[in-house]
Protein backbone atom coordinates (compact mmCIF):
# COMPACT_ATOMS: atom_id res chain seq x y z
CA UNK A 1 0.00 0.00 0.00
CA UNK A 2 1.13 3.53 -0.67
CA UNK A 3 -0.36 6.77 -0.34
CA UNK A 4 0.69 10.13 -0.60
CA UNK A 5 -0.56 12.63 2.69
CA UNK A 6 -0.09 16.16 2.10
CA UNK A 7 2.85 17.77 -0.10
CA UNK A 8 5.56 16.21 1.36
CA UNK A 9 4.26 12.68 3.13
CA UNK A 10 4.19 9.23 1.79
CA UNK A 11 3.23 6.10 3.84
CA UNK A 12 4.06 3.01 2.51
CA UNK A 13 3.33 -0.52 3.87
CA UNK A 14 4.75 -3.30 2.02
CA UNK A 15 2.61 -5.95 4.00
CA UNK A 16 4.58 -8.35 6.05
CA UNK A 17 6.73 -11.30 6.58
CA UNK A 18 4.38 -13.95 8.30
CA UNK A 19 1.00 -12.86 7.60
CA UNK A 20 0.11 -12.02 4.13
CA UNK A 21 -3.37 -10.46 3.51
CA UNK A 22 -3.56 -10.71 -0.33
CA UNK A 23 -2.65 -14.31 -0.14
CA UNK A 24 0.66 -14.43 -1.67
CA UNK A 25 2.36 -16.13 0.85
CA UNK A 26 6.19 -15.05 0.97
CA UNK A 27 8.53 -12.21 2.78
CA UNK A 28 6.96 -8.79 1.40
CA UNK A 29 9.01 -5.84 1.60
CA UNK A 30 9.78 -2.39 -0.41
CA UNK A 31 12.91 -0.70 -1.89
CA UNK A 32 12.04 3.45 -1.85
CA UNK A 33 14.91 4.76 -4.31
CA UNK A 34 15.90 8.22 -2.50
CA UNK A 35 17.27 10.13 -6.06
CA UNK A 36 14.20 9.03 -7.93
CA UNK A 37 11.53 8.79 -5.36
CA UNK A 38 10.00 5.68 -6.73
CA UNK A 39 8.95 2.66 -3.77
CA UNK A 40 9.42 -1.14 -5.17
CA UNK A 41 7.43 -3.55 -4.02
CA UNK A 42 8.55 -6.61 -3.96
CA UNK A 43 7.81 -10.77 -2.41
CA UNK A 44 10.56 -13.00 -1.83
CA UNK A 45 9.70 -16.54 -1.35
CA UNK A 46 10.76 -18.81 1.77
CA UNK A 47 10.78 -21.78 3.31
CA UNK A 48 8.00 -21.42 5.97
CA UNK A 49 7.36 -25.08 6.80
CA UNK A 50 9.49 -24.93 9.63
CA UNK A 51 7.70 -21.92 11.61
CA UNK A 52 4.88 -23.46 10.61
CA UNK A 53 5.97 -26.84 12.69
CA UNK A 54 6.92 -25.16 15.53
CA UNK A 55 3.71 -23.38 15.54
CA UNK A 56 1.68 -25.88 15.46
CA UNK A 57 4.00 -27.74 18.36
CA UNK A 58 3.43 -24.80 20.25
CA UNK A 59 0.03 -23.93 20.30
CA UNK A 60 -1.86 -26.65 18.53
CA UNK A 61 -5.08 -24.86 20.44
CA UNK A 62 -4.19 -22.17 18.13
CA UNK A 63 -4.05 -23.65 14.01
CA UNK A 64 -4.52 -19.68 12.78
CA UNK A 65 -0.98 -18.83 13.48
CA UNK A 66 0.25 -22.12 11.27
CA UNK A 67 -2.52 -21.72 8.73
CA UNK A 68 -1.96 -18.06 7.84
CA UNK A 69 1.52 -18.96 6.75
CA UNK A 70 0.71 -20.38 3.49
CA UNK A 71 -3.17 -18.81 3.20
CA UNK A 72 -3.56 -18.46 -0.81
């Protein structure tokens, strides 16, 4: 997400690492280029499986915090 506030304020969210809400399941993150003044946005793929595990192991009473993970 990115919006401009006023003349000289831009907010940008890029999303997040472990809980993707537009179901593209991966690291999301941004790149803002400081000459140009352009923001990136960008998903890098990882191996979640393993947070996903311990999760689960952890707090089975709670499958949301595995499931979201690899929601599509």
């Amino acid at each position: 997400m990115e919006r401009v506030l006023g003349d000289n304020t831009r907010l940008v969210n890029p999303g997040s690492v472990g809980q993707p809400r537009n179901r593209q399941p991966g690291a999301h993150w941004a790149l803002y280029d400081t000459q140009s003044g352009s923001v990136s946005f960008r998903c890098e793929s990882y191996d979640f499986s393993p947070i996903q595990a311990q999760a689960r192991t952890l707090h089975p009473e709670l499958p949301y915090l595995a499931d979201v993970l690899e929601r599509r």
